[in-house]
N, C-alpha and C. Protein backbone atom coordinates (compact mmCIF):
# COMPACT_ATOMS: atom_id res chain seq x y z
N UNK A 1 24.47 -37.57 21.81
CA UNK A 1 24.71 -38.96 21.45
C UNK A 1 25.42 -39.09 20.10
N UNK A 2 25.52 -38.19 19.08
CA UNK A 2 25.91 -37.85 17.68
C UNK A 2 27.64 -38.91 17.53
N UNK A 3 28.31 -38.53 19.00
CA UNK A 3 29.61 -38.93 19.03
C UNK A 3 30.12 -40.04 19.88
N UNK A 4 28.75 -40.65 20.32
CA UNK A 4 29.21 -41.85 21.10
C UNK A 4 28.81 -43.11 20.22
N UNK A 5 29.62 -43.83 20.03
CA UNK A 5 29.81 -44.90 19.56
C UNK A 5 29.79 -46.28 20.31
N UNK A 6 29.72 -47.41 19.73
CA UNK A 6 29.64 -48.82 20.54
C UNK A 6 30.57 -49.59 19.87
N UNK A 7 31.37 -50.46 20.60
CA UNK A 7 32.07 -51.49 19.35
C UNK A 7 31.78 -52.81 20.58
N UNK A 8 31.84 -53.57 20.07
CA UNK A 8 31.94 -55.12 20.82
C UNK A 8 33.36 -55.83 20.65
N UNK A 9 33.98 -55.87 21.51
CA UNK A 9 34.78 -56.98 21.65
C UNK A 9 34.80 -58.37 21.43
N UNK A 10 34.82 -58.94 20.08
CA UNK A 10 34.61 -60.52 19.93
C UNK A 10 34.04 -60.59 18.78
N UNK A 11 34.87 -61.99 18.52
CA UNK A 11 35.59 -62.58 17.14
C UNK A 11 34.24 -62.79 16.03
N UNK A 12 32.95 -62.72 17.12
CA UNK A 12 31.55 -63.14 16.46
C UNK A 12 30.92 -61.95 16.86
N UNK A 13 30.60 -61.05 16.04
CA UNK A 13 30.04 -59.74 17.06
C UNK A 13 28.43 -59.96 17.08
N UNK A 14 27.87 -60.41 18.32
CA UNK A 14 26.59 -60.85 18.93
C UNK A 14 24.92 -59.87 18.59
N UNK A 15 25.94 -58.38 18.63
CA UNK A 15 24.57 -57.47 18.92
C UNK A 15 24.77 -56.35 17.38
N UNK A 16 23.32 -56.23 16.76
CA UNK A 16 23.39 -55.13 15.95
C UNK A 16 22.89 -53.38 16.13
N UNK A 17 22.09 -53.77 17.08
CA UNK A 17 21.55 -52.82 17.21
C UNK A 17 21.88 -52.09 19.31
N UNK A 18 22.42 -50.72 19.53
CA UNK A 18 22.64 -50.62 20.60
C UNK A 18 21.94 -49.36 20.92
N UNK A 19 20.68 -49.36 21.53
CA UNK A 19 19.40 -48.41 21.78
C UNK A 19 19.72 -47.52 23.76
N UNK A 20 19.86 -46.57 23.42
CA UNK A 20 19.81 -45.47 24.66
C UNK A 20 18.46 -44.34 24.42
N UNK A 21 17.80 -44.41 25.74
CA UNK A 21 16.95 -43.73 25.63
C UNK A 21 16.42 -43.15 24.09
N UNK A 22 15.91 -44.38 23.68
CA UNK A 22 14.90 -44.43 22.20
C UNK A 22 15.91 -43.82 20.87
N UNK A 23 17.32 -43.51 21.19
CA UNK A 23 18.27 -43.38 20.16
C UNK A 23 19.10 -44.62 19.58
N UNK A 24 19.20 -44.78 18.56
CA UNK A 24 20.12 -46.51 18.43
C UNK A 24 21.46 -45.46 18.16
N UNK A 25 22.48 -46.11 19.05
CA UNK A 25 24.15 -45.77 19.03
C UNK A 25 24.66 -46.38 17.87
N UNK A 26 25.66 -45.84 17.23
CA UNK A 26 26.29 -46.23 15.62
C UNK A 26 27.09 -47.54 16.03
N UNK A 27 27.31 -48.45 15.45
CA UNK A 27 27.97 -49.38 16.13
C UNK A 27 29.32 -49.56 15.17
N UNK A 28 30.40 -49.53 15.53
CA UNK A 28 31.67 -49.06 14.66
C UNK A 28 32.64 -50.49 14.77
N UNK A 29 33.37 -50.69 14.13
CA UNK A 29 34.24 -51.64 14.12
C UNK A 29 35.66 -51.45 14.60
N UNK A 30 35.88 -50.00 14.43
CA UNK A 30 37.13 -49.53 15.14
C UNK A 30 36.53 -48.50 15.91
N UNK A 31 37.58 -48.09 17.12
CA UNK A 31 36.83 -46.97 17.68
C UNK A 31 38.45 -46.10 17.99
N UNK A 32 38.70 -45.14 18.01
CA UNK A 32 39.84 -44.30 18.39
C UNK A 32 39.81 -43.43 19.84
N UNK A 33 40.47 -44.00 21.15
CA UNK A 33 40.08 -43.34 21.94
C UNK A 33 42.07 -42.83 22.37
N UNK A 34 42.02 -41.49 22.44
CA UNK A 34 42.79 -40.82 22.45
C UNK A 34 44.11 -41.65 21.35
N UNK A 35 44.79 -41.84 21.66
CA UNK A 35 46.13 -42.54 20.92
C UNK A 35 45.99 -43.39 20.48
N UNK A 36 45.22 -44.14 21.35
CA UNK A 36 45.10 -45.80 21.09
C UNK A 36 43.66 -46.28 20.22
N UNK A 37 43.73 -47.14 18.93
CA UNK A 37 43.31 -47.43 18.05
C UNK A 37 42.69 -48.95 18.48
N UNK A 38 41.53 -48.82 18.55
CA UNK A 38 40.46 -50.29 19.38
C UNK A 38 40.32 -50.72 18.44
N UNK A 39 40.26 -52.31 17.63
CA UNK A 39 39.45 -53.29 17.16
C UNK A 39 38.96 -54.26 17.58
N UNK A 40 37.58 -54.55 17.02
CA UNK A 40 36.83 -55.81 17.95
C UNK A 40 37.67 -57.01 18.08
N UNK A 41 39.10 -57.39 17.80
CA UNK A 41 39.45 -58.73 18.41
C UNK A 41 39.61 -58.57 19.60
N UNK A 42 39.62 -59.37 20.33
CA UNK A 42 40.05 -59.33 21.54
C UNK A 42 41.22 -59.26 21.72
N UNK A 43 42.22 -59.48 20.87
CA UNK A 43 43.43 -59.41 20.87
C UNK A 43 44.04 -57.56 21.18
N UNK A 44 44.60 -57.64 22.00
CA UNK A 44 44.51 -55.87 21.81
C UNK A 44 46.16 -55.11 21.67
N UNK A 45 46.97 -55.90 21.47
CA UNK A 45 48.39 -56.21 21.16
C UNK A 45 48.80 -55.28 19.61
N UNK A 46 47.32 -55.18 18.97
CA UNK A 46 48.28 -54.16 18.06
C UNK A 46 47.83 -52.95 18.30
N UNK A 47 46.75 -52.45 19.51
CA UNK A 47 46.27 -51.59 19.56
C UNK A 47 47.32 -50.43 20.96
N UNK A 48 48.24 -51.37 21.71
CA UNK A 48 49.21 -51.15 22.43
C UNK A 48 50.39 -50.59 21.72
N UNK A 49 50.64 -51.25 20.64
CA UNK A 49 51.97 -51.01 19.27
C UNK A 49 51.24 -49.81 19.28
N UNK A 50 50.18 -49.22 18.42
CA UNK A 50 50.21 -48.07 18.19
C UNK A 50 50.35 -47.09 19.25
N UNK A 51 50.18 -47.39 20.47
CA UNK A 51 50.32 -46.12 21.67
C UNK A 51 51.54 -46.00 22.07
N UNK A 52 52.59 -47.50 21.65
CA UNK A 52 54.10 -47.24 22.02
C UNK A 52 54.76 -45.89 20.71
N UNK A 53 54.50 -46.29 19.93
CA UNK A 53 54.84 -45.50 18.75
C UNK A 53 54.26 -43.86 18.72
N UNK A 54 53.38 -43.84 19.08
CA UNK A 54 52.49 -42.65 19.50
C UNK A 54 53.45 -42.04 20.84
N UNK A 55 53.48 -42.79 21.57
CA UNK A 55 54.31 -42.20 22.91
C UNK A 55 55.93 -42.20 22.54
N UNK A 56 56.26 -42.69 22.18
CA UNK A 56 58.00 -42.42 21.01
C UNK A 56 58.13 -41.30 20.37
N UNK A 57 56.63 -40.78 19.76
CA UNK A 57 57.10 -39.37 19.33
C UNK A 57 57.04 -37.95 20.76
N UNK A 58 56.12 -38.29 21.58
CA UNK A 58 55.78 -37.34 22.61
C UNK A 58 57.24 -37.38 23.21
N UNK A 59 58.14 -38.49 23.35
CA UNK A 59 59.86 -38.45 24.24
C UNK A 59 60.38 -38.14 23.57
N UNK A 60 60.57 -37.93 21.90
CA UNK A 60 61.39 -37.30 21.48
C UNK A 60 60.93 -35.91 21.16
N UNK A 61 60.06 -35.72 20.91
CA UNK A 61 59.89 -34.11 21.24
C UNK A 61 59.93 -33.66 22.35
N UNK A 62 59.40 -33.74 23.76
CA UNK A 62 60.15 -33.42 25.15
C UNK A 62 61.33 -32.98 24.95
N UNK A 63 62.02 -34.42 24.61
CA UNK A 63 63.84 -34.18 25.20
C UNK A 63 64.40 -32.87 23.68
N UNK A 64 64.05 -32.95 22.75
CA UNK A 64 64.40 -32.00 21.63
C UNK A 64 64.26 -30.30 21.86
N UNK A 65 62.41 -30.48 23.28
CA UNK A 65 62.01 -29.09 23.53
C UNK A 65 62.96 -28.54 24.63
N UNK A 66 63.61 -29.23 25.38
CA UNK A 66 63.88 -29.33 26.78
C UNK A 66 65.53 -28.85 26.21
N UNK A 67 66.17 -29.68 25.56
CA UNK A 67 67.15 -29.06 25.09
C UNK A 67 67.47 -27.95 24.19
N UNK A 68 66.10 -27.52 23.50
CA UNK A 68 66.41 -26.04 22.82
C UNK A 68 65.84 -24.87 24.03
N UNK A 69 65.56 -25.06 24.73
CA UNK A 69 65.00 -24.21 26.24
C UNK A 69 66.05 -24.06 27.55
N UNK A 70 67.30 -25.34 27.24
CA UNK A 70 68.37 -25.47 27.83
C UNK A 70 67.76 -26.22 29.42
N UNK A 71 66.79 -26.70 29.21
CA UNK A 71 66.04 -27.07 30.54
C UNK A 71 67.23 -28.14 31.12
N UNK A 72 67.82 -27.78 32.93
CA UNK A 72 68.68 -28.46 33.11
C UNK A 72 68.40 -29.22 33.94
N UNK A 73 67.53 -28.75 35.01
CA UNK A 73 66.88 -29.24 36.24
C UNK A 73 66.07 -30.66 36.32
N UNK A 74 66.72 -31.60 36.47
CA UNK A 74 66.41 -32.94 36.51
C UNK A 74 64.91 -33.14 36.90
N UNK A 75 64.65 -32.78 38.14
CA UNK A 75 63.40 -32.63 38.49
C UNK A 75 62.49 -32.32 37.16
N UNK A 76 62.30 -31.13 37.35
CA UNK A 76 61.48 -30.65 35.93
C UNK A 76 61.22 -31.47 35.03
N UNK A 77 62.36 -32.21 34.37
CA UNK A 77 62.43 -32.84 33.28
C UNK A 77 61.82 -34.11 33.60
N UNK A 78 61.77 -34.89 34.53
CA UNK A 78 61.13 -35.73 35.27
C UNK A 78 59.26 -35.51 35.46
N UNK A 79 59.43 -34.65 36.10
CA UNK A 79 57.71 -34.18 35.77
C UNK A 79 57.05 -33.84 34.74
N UNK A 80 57.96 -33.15 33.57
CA UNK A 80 57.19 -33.37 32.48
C UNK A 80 56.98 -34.65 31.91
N UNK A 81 57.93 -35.21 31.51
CA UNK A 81 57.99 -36.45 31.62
C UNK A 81 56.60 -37.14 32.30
N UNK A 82 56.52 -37.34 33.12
CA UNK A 82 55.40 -37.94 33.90
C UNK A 82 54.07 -37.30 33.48
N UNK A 83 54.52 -35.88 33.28
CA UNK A 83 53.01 -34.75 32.71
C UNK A 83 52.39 -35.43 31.58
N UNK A 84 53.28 -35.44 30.52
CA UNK A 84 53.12 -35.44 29.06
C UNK A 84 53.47 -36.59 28.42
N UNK A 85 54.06 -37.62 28.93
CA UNK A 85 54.37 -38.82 28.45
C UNK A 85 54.05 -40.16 29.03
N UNK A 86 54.13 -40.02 30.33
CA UNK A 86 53.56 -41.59 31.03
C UNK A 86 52.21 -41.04 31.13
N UNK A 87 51.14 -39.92 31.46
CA UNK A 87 49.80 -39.75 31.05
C UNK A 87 49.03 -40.55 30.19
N UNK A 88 50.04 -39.96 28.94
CA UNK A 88 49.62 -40.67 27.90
C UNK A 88 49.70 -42.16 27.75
N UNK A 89 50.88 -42.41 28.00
CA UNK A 89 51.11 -43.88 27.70
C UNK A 89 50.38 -44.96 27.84
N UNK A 90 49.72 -44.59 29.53
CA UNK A 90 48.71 -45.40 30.33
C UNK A 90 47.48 -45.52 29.57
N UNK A 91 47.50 -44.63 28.74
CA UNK A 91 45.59 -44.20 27.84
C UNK A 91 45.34 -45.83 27.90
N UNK A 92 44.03 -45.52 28.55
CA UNK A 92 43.10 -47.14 28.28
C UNK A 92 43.56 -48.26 28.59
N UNK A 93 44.85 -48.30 29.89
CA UNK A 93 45.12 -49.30 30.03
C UNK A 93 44.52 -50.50 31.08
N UNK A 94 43.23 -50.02 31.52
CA UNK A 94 42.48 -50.80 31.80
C UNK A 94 42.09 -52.03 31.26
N UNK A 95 42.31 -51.77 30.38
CA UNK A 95 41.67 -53.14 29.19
C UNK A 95 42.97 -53.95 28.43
N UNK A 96 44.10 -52.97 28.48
CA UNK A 96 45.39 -53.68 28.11
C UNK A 96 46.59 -53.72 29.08
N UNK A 97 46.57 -53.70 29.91
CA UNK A 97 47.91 -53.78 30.97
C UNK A 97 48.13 -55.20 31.44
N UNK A 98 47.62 -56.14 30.65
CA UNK A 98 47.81 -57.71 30.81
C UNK A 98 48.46 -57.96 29.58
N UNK A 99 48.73 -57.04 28.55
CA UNK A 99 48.84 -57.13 27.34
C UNK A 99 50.58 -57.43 27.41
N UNK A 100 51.20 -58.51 26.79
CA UNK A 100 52.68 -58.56 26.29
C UNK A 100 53.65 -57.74 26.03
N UNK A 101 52.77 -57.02 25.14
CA UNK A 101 53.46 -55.94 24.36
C UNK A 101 53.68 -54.42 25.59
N UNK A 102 52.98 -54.28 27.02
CA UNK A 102 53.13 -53.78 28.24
C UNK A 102 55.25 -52.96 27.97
N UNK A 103 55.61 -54.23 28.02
CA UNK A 103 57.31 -54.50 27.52
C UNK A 103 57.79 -53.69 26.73
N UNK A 104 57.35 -53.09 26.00
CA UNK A 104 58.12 -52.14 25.12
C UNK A 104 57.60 -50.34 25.24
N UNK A 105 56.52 -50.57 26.22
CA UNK A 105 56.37 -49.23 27.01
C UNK A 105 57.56 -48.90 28.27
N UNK A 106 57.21 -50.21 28.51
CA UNK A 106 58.42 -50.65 30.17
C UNK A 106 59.62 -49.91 29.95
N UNK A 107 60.17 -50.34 28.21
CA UNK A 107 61.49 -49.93 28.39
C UNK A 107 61.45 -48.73 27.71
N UNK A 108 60.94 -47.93 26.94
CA UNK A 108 60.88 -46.80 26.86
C UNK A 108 60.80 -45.71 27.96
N UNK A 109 60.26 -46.22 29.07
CA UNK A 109 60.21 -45.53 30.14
C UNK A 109 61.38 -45.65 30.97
N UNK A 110 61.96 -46.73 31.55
CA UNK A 110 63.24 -47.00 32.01
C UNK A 110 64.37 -46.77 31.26
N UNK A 111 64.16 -46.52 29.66
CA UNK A 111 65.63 -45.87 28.96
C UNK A 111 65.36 -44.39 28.63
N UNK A 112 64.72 -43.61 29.69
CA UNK A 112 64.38 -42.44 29.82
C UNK A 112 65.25 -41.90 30.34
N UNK A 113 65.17 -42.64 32.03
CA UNK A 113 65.96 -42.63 33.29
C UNK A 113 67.43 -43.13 33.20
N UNK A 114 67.27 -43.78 32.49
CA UNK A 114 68.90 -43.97 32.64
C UNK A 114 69.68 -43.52 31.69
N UNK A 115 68.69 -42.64 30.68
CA UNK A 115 69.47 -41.80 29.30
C UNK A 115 69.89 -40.26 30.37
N UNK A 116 68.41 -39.89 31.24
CA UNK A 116 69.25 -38.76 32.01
C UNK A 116 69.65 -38.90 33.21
N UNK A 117 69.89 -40.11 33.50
CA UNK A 117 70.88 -41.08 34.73
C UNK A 117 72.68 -40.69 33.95
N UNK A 118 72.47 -40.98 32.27
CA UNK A 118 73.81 -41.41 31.86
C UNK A 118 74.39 -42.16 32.21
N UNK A 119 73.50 -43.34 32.32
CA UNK A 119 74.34 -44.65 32.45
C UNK A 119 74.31 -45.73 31.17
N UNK A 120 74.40 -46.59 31.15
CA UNK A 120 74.34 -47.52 29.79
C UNK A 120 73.19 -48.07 29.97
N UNK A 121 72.76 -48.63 28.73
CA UNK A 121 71.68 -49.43 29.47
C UNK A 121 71.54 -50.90 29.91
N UNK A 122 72.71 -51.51 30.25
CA UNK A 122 72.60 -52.72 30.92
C UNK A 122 72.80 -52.23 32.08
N UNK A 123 72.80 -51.30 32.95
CA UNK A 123 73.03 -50.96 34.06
C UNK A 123 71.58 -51.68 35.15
N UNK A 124 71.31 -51.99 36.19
CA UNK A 124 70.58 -52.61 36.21
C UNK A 124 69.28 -50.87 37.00
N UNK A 125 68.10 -51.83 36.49
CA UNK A 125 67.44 -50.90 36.31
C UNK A 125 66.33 -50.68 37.97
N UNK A 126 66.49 -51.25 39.00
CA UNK A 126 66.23 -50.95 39.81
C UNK A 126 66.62 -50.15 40.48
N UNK A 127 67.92 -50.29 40.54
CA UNK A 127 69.15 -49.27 41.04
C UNK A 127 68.88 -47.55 40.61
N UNK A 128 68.98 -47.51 38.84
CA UNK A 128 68.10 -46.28 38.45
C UNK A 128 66.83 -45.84 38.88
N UNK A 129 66.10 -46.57 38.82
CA UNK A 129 64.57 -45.72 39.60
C UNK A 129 64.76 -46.29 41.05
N UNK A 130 65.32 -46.48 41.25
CA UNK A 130 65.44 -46.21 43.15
C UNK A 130 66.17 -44.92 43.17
N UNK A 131 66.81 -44.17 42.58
CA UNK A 131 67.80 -42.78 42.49
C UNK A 131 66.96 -42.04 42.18
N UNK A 132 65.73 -42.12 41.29
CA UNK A 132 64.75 -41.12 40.77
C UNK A 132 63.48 -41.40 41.80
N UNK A 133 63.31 -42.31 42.42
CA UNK A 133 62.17 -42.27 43.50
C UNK A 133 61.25 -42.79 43.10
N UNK A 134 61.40 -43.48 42.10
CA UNK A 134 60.30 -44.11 41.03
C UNK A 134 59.82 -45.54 41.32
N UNK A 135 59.02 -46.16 40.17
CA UNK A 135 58.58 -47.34 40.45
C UNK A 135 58.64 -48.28 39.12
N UNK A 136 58.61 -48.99 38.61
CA UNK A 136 58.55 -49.24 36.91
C UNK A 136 57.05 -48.94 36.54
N UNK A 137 56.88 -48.90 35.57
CA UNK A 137 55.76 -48.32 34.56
C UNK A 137 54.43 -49.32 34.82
N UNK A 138 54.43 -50.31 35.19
CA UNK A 138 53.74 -51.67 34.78
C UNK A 138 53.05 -51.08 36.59
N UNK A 139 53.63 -51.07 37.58
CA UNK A 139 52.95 -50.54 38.89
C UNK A 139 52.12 -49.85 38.43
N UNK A 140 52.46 -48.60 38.06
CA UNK A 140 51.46 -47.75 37.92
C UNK A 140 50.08 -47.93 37.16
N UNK A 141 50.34 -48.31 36.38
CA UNK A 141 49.60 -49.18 35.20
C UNK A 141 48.41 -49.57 35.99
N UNK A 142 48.68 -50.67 36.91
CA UNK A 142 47.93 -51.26 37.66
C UNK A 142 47.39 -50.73 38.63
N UNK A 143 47.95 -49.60 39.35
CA UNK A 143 47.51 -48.87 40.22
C UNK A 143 45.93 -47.71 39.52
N UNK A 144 46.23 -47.98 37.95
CA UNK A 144 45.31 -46.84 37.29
C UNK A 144 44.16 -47.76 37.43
N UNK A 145 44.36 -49.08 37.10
CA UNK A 145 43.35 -50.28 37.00
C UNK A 145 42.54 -50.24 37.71
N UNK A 146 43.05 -50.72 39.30
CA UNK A 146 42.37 -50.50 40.54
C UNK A 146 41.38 -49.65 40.69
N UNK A 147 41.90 -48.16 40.29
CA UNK A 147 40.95 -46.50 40.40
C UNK A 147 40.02 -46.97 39.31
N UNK A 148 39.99 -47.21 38.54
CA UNK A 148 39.22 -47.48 37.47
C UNK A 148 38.09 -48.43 37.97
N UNK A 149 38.25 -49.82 38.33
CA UNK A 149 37.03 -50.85 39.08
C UNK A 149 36.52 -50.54 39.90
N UNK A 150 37.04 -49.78 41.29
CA UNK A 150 36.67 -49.35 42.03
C UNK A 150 35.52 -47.96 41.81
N UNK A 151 36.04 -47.09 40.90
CA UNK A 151 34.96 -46.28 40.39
C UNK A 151 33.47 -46.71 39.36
N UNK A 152 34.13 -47.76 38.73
CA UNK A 152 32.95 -48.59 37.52
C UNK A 152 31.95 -49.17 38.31
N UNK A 153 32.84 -49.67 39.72
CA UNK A 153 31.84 -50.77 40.25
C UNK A 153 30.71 -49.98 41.32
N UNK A 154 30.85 -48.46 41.54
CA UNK A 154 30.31 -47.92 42.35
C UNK A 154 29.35 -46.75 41.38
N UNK A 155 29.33 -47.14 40.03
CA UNK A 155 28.26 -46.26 39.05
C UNK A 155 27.03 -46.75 39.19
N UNK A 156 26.35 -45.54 39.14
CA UNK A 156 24.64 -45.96 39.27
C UNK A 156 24.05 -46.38 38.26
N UNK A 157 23.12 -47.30 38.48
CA UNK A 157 22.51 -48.03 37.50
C UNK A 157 21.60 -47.53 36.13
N UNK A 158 21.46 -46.06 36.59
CA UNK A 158 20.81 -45.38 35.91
C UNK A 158 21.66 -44.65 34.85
N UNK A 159 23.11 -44.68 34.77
CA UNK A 159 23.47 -44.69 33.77
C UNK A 159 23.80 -45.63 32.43
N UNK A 160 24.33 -45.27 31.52
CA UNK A 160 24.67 -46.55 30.24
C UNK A 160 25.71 -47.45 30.71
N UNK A 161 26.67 -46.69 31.77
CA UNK A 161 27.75 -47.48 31.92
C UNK A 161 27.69 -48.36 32.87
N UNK A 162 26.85 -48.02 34.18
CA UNK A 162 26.19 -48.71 34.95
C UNK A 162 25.60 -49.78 34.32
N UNK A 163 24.71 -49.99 33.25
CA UNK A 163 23.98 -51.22 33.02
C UNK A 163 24.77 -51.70 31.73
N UNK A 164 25.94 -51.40 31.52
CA UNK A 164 26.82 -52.64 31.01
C UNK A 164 27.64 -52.75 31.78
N UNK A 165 27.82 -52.08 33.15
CA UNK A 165 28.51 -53.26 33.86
C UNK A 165 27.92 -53.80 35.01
N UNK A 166 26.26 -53.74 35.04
CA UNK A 166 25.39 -54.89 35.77
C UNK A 166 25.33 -56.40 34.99
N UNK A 167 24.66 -55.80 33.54
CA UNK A 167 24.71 -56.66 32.64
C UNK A 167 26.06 -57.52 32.33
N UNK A 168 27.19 -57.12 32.71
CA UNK A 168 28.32 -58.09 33.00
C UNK A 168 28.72 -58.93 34.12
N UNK A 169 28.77 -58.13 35.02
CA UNK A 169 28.51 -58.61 36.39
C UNK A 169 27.44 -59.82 36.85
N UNK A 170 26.50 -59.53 36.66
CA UNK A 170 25.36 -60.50 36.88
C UNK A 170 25.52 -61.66 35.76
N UNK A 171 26.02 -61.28 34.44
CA UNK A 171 26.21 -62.67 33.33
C UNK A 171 27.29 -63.15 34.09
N UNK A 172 28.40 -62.94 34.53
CA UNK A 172 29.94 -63.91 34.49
C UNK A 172 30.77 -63.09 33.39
N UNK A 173 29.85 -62.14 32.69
CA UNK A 173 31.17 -61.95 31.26
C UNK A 173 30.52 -62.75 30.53
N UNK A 174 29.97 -63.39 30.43
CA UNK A 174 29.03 -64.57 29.26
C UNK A 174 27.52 -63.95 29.14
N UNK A 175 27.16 -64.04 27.57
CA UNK A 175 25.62 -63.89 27.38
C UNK A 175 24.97 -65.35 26.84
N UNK A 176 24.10 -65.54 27.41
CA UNK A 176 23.66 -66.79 26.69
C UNK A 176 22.10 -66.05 25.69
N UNK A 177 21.39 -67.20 25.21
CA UNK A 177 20.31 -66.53 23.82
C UNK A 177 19.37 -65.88 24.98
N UNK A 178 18.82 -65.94 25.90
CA UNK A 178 17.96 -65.34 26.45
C UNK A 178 18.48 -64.14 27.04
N UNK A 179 19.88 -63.70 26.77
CA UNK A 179 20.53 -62.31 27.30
C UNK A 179 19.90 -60.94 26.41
N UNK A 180 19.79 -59.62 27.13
CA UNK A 180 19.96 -58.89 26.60
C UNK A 180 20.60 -57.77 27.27
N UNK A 181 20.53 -56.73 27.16
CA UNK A 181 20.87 -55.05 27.96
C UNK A 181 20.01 -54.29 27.59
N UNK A 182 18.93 -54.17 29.02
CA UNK A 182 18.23 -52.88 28.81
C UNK A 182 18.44 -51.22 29.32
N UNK A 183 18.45 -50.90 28.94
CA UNK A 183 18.95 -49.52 28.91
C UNK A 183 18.40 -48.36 28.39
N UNK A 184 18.12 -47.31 29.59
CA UNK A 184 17.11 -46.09 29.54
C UNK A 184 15.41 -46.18 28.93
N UNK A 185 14.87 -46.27 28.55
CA UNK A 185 13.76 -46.52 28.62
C UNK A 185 13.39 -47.63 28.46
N UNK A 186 14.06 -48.76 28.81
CA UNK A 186 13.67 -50.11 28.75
C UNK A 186 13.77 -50.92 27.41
N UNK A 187 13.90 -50.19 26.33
CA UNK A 187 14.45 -51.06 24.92
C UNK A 187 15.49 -51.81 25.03
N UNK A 188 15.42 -52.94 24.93
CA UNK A 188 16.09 -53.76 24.45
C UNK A 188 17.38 -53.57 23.81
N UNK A 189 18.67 -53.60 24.60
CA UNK A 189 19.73 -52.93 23.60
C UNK A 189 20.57 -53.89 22.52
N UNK A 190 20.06 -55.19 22.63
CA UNK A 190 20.96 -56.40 21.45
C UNK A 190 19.41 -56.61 20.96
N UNK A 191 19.39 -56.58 20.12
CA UNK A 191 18.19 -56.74 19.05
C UNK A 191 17.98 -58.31 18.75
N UNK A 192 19.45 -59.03 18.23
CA UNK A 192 20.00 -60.01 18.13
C UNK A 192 19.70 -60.93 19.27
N UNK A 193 19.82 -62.12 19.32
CA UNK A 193 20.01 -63.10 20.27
C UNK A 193 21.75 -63.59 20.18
N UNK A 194 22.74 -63.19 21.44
CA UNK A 194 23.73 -63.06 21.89
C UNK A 194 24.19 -64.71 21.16
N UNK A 195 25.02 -65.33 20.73
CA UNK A 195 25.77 -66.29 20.75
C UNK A 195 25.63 -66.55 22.43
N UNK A 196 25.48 -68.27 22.58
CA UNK A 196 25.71 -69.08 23.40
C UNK A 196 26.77 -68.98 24.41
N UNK A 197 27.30 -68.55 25.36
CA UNK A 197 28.85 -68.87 26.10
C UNK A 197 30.03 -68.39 25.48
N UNK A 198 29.20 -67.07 24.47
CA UNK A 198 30.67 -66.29 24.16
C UNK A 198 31.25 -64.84 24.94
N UNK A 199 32.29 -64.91 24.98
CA UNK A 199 32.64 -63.99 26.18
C UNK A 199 32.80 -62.26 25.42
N UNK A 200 32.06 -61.49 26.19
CA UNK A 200 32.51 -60.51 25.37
C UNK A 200 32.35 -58.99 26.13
N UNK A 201 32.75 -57.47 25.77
CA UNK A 201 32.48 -56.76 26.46
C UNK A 201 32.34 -55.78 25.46
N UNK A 202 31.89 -54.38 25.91
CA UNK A 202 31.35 -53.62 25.05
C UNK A 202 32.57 -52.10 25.39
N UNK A 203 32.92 -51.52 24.54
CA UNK A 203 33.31 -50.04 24.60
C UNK A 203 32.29 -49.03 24.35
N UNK A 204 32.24 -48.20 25.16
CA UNK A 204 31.37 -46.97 24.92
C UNK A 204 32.24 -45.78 25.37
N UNK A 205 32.32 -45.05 24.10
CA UNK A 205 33.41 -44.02 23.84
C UNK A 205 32.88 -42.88 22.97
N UNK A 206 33.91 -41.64 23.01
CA UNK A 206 33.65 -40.89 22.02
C UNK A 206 34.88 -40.97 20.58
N UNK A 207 34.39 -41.23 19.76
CA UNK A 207 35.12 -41.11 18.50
C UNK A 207 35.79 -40.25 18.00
N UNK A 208 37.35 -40.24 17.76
CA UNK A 208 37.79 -38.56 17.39
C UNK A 208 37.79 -38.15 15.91
């Protein structure tokens, strides 16, 4: 438990204390999960900026490695690509792929394809990933989403992650004062009495 952490999502943070089997979890204000840099606003738009910028350096080192290796084979370069850079990109986009800022991953990824298309880039961009077999970035995105609910919503209750997402499920996403989350030996995991009809969700992560 040394490295799992809690942060709350929301502008009023509701709970102080977050108890697992008779241990209280550190409760952090930022949390770092792979690239991407979490703060409790809900706003998560600058936490996307940092994974575009983060993923800007992973494409230019690729294409820098690829050309001192003389790598010519389109394919290849395509799968790494996909290996080592859209992997990453996606980090945690469960929670941000509604996010605005989505757009400046989009085109980093589509001025990939049409940098080793060699075309310009007003060229229109369906045309390019219909030649590479592809899809735009924002599909996939969503396709990770899907795997993601579908697996959350089928966790057993007997884990931590399971009973924050009963404890969501059964609220609406809303805690009112008589809310709490109990979890592993039955302690009480908001110590606090929740704010009224505020909407909020919890991260449980490891900290790097």
């Amino acid at each position: 438990m040394k490295k799992t952490k809690v942060m709350v999502f929301n502008s009023v943070d509701p709970c102080k204390n977050f108890v697992f089997e008779g241990d209280v979890i550190e409760h952090v204000q930022t949390l770092k999960y792979f690239e991407i840099l979490l703060k409790t606003t809900p706003n998560l738009d600058s936490a996307v900026e940092h994974l575009v910028v983060a993923n800007r350096r992973l494409l230019f080192a690729l294409n820098r490695h690829c050309a001192e290796l003389r790598i010519m084979d389109v394919k290849l370069h395509c799968d790494l690509f996909n290996m080592l850079v859209c992997s990453t990109a996606s980090y945690a986009c469960e929670i941000w792929v509604d996010s605005k800022k989505i757009k400046a991953i989009e085109i980093m990824y589509r001025g990939f394809f049409k940098c080793l298309f060699g075309v310009q880039k007003a060229t229109n961009t369906s045309i390019v990933l219909a030649e590479f077999g592809t899809f735009p970035f924002e599909h996939f995105a969503w396709g990770q989403v899907l795997l993601y609910y579908n697996c959350v919503s089928t966790v057993t209750k007997d884990r931590i992650l399971g009973k924050a997402w009963e404890a969501l499920t059964l609220g609406g996403g809303k805690f009112s004062a008589s809310n709490s989350i109990t979890v592993g030996n039955g302690t009480s995991a908001c110590n606090d009495p929740c704010a009224p009809g505020r909407d909020y969700s919890i991260a449980v992560g490891n900290s790097s």
